[in-house]
N, C-alpha and C. Protein backbone atom coordinates (compact mmCIF):
# COMPACT_ATOMS: atom_id res chain seq x y z
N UNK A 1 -14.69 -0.16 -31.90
CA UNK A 1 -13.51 -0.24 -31.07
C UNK A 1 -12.54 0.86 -31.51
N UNK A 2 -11.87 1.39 -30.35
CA UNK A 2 -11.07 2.72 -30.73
C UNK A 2 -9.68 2.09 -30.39
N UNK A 3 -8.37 1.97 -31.14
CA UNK A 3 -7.56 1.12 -31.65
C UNK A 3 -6.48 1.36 -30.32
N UNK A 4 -6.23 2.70 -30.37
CA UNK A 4 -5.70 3.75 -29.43
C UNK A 4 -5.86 2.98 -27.72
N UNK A 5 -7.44 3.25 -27.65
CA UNK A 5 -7.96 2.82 -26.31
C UNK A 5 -7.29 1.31 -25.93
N UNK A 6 -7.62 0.66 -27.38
CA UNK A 6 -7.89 -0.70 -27.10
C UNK A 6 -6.61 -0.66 -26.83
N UNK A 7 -5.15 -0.52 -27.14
CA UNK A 7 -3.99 -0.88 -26.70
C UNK A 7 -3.90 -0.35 -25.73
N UNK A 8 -3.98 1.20 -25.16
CA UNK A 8 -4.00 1.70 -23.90
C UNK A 8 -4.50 0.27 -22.61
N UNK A 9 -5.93 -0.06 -22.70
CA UNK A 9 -5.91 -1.16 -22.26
C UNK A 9 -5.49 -2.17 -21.82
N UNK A 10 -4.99 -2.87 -22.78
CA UNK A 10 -4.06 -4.17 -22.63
C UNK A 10 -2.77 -3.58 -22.00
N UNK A 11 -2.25 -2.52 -22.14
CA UNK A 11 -1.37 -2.53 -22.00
C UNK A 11 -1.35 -2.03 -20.02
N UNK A 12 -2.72 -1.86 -19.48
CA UNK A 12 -3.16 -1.76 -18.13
C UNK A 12 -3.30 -3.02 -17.52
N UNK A 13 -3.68 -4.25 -18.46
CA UNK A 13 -4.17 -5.20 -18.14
C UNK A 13 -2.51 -6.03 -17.97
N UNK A 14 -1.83 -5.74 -18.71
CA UNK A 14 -0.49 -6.17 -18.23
C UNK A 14 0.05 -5.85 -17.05
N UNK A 15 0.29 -4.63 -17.08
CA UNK A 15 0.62 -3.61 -16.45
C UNK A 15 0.11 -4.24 -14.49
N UNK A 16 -0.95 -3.97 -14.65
CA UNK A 16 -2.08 -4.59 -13.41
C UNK A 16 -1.58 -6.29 -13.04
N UNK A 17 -1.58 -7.35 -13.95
CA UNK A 17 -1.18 -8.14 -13.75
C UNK A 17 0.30 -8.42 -13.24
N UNK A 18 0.97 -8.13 -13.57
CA UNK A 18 2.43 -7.53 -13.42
C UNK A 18 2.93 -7.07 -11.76
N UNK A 19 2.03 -5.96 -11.33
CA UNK A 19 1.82 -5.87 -10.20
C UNK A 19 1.47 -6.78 -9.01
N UNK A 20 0.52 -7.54 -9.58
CA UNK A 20 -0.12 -8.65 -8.79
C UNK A 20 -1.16 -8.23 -7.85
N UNK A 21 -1.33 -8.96 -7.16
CA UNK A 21 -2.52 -8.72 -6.29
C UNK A 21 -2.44 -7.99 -4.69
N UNK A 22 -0.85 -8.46 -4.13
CA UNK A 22 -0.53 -7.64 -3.69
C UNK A 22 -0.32 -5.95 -3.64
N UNK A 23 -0.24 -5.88 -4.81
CA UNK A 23 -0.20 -4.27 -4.91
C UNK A 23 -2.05 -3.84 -5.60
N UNK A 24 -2.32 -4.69 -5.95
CA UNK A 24 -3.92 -4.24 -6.33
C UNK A 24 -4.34 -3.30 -4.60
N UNK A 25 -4.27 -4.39 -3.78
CA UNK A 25 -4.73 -3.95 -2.43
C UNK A 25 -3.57 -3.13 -1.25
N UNK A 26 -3.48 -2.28 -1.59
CA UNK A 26 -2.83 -1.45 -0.81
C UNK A 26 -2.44 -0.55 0.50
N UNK A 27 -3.29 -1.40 1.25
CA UNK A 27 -4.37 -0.91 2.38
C UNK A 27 -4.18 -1.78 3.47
N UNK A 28 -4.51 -1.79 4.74
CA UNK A 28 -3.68 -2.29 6.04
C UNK A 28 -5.20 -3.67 5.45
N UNK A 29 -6.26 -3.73 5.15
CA UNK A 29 -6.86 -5.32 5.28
C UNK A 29 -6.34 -5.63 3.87
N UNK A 30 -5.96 -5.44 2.81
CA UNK A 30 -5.41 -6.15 2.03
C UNK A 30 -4.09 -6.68 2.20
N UNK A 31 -3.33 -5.85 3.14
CA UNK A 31 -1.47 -6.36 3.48
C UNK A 31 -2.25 -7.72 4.62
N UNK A 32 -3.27 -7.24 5.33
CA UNK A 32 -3.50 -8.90 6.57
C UNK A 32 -4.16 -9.63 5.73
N UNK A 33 -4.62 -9.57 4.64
CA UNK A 33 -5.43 -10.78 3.80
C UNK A 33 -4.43 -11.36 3.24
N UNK A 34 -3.13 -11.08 2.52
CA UNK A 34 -2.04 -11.25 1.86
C UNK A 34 -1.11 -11.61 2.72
N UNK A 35 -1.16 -11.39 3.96
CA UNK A 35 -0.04 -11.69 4.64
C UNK A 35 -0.12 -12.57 5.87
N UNK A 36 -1.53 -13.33 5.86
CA UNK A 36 -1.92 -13.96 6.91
C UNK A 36 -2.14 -13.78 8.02
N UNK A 37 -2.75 -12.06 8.15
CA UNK A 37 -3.20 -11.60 9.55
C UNK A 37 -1.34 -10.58 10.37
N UNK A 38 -0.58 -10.93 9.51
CA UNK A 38 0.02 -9.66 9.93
C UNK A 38 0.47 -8.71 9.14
N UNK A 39 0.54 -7.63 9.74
CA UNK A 39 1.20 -6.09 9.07
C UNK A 39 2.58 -6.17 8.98
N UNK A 40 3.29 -5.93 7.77
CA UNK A 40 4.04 -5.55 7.12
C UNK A 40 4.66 -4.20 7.32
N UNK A 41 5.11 -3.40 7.44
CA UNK A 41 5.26 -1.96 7.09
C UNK A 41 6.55 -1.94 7.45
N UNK A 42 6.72 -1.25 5.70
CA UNK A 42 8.42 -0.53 5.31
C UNK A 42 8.70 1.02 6.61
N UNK A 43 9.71 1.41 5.93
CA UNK A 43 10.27 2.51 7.39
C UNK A 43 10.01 3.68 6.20
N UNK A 44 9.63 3.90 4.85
CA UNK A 44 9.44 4.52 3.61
C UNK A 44 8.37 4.10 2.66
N UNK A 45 8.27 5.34 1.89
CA UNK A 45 7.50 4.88 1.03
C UNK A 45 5.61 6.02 1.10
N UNK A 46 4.70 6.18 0.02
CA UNK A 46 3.91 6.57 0.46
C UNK A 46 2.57 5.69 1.24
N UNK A 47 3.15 4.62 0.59
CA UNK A 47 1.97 3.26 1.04
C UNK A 47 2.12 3.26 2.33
N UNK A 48 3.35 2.92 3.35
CA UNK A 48 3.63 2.60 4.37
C UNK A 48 4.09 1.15 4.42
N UNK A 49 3.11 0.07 3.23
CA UNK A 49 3.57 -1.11 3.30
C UNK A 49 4.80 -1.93 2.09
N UNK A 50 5.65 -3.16 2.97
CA UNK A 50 6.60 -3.21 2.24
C UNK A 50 6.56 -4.07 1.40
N UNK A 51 4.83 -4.42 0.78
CA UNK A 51 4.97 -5.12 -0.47
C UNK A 51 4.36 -4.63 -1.66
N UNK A 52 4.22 -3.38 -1.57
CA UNK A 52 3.45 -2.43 -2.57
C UNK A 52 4.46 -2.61 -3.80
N UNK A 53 3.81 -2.85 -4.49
CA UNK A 53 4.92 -3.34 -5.71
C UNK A 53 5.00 -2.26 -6.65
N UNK A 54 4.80 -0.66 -6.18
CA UNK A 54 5.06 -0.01 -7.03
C UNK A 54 4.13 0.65 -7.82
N UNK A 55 4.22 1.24 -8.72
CA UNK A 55 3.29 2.62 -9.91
C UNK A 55 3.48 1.38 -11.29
N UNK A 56 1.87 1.40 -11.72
CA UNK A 56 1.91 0.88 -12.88
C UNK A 56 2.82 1.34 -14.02
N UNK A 57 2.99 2.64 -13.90
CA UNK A 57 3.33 3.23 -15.31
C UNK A 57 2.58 4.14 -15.32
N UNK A 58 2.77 4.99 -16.58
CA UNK A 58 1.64 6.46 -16.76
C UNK A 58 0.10 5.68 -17.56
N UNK A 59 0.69 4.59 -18.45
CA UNK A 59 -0.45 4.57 -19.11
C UNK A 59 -1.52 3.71 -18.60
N UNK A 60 -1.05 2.79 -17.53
CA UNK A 60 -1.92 1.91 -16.55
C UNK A 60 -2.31 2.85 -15.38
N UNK A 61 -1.90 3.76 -14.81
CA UNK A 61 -2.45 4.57 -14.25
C UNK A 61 -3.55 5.58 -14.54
N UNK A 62 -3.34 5.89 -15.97
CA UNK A 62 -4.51 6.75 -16.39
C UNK A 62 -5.59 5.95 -16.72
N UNK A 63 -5.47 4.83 -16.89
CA UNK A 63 -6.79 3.67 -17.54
C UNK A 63 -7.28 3.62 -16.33
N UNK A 64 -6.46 3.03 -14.94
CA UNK A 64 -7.24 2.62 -13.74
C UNK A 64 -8.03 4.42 -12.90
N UNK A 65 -7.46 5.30 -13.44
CA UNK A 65 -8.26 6.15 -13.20
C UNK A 65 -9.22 6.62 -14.09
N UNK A 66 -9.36 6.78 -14.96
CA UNK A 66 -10.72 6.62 -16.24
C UNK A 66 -11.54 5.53 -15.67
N UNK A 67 -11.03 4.46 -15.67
CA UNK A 67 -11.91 3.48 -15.06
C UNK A 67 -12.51 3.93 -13.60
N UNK A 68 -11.66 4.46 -12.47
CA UNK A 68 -12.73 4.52 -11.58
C UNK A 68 -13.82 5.56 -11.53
N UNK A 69 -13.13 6.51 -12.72
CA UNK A 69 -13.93 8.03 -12.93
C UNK A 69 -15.57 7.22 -13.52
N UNK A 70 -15.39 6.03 -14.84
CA UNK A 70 -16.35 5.47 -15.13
C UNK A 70 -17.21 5.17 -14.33
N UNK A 71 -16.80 4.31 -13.11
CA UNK A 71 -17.82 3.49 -12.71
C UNK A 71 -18.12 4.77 -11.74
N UNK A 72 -17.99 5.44 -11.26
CA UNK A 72 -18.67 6.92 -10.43
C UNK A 72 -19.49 7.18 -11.05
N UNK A 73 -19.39 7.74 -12.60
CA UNK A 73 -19.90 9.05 -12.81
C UNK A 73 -20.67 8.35 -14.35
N UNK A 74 -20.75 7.30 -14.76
CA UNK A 74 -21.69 7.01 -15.78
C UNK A 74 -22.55 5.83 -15.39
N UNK A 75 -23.99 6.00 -16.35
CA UNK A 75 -24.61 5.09 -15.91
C UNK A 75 -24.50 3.65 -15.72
N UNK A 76 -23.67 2.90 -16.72
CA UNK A 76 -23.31 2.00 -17.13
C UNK A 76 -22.13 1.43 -16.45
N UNK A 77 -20.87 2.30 -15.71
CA UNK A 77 -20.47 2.16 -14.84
C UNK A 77 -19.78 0.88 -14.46
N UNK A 78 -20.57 0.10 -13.74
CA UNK A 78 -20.10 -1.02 -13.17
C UNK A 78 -19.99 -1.87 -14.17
N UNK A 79 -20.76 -2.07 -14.98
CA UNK A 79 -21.02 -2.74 -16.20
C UNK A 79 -19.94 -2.65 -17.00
N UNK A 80 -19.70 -1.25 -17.19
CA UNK A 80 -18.11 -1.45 -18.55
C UNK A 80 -17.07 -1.35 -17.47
N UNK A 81 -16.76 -1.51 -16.37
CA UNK A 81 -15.59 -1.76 -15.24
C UNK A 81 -14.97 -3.21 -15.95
N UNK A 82 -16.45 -3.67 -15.10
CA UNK A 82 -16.88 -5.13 -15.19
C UNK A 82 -15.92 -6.14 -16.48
N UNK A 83 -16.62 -5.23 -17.40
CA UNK A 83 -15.82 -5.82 -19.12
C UNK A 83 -14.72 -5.31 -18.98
N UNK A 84 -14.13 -4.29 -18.65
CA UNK A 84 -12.40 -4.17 -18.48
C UNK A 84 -11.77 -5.28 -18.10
N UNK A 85 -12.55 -5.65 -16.76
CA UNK A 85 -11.79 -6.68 -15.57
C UNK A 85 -11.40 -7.73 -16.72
N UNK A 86 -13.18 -8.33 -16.89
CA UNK A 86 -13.05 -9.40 -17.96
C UNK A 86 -12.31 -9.50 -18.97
N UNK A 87 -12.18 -8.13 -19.94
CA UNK A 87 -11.81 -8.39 -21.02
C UNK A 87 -9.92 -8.46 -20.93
N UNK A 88 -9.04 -7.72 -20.00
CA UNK A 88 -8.07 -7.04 -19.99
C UNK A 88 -7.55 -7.51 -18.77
N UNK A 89 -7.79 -8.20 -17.89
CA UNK A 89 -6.96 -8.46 -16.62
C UNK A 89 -6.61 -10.29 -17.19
N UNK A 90 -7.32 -10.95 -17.75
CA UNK A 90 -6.94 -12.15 -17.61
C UNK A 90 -5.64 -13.01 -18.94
N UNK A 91 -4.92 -13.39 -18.60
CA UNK A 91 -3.92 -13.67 -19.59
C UNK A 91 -4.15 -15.21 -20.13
N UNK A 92 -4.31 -15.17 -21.40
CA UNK A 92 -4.31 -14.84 -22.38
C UNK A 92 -5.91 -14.34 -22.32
N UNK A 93 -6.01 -13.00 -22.97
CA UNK A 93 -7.46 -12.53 -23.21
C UNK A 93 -8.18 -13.53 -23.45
N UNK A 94 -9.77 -13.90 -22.70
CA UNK A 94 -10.37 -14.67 -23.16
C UNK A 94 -11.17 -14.80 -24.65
N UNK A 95 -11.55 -15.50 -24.98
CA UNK A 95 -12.03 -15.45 -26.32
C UNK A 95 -13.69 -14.67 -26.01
N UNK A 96 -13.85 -13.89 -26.95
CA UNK A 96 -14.97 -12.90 -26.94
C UNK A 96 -16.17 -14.11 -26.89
N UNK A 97 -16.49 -15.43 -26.82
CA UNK A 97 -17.40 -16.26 -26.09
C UNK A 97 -17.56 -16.21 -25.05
N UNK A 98 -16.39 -16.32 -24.33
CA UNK A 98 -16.24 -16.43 -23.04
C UNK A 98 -16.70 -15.14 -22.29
N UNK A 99 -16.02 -14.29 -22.77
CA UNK A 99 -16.54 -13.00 -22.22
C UNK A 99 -17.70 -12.38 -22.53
N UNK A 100 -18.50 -12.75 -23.51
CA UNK A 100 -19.91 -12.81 -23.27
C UNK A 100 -21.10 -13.52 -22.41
N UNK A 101 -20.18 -14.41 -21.89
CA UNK A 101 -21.03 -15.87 -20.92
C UNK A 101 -20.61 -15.05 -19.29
N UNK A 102 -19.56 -14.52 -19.51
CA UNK A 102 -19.15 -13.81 -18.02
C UNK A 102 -19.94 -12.89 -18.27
N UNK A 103 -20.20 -11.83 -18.70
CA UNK A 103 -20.97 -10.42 -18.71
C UNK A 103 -22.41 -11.00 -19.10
N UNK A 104 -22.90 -12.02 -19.47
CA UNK A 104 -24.48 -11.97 -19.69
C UNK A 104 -24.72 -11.39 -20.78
N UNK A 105 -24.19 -11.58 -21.84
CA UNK A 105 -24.84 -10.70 -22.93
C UNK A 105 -25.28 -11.47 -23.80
N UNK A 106 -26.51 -11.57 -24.29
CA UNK A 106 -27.28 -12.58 -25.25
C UNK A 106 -26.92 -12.29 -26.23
N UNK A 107 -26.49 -11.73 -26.97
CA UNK A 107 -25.69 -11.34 -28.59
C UNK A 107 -24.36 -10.61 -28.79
N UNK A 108 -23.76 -10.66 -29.97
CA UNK A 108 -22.62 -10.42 -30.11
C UNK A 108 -23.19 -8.37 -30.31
N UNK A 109 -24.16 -8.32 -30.78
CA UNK A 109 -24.19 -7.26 -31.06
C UNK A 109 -24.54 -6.37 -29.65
N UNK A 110 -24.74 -7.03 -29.06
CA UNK A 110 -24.82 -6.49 -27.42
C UNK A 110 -23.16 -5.91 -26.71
N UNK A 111 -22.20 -7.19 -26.75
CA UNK A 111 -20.87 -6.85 -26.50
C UNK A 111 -20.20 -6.10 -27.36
N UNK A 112 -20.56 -5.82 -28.34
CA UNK A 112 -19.87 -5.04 -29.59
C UNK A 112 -20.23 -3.46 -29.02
N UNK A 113 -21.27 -3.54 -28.45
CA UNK A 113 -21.89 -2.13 -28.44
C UNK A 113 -21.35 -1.95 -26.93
N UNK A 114 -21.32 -2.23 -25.81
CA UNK A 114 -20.50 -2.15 -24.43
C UNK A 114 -19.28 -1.90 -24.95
N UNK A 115 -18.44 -2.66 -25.67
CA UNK A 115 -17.16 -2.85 -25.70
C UNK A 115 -16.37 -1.29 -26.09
N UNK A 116 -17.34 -0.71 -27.20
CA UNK A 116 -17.42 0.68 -28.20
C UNK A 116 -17.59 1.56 -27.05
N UNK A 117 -18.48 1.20 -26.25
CA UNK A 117 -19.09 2.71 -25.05
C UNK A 117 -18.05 2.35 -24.17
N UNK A 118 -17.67 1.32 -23.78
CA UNK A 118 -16.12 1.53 -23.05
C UNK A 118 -15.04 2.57 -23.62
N UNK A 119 -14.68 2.24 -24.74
CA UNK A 119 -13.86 2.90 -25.31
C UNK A 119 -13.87 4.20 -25.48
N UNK A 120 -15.40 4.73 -25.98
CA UNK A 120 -16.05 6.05 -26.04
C UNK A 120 -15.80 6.58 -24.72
N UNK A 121 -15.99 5.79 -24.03
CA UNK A 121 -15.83 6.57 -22.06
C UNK A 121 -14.75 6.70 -21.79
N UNK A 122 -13.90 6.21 -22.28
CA UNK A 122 -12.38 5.96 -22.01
C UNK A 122 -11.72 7.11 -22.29
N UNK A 123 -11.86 7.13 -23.38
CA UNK A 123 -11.30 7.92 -24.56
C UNK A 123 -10.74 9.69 -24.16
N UNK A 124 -11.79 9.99 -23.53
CA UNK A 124 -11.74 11.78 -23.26
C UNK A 124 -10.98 11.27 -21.82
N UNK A 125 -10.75 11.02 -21.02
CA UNK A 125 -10.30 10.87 -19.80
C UNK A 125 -8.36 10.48 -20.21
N UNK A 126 -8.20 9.34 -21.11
CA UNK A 126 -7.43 9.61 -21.25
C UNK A 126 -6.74 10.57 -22.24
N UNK A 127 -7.45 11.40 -22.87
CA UNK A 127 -6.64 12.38 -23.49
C UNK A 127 -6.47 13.70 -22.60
N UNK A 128 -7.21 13.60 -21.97
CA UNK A 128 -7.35 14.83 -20.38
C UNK A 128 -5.87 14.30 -19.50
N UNK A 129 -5.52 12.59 -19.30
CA UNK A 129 -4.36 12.58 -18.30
C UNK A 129 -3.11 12.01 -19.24
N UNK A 130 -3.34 12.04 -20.23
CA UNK A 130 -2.30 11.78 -21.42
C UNK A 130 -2.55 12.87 -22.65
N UNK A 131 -2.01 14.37 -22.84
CA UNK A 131 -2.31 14.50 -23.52
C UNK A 131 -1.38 14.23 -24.99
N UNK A 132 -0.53 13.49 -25.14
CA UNK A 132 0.66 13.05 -26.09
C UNK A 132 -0.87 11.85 -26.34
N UNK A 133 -1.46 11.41 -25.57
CA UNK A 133 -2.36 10.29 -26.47
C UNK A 133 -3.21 10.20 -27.38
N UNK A 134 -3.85 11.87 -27.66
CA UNK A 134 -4.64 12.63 -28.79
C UNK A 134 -3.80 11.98 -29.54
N UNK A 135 -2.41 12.55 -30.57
CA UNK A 135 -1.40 11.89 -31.10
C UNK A 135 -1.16 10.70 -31.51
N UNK A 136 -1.46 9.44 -30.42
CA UNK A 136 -1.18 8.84 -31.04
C UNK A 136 -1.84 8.01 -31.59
N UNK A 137 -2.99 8.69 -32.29
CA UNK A 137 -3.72 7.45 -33.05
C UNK A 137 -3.36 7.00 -34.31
């Protein structure tokens, strides 16, 4: 585990939560799923809609983009998304049981090793859109 990452993280998983679900979906079928079949829309704004709750921050923004760069462009992909969601969206973090019974992993030494290649994947992406984050380890 890379200490750096791992707070970068949590601190997305707040960040994301914080936002809510409304702003997860930003998009004319997420404002009618959220809004019971009608459209919303502010007179401003780049969304168009008026419950976009806003910009995570710099450092929840660079995680949710590392993250989607992940699940594109590595093999594993969906898989360490997957353990983000799990590990980092739910409050209070679940206990690393739990999140082995959600991801399917028959040993600890299985999640230990995902958890590391998350981080490893993480890692160069955010020092590419943070570079003050080299620093701060």
């Amino acid at each position: 585990m890379i200490e750096r990452v791992e707070k970068a993280l949590i601190a997305w998983g707040e960040q994301y939560r914080r936002r809510g679900t409304v702003a997860a979906l930003p998009c004319v079928l997420g404002t009618l799923i959220d809004n019971g079949g009608e459209i919303i829309r502010s007179t401003g704004g780049a969304s168009g809609v008026a419950l976009y709750a806003g910009d995570m921050g710099l450092i929840g923004e660079a995680v949710e983009a590392a993250l989607v760069q992940v699940r594109l462009n590595h093999p594993l992909g969906a898989e360490l998304s997957k353990l983000a969601r799990v590990r980092y969206l739910t409050d209070p973090m679940p206990l690393v049981e739990h999140q082995r019974r959600r991801m399917r992993y028959k040993s600890e030494d299985v999640y230990q090793d995902r958890l590391h290649r998350l981080h490893e994947t993480l890692e160069p992406c955010l020092i590419k859109a943070l570079p003050w984050f080299r620093r701060s380890a």
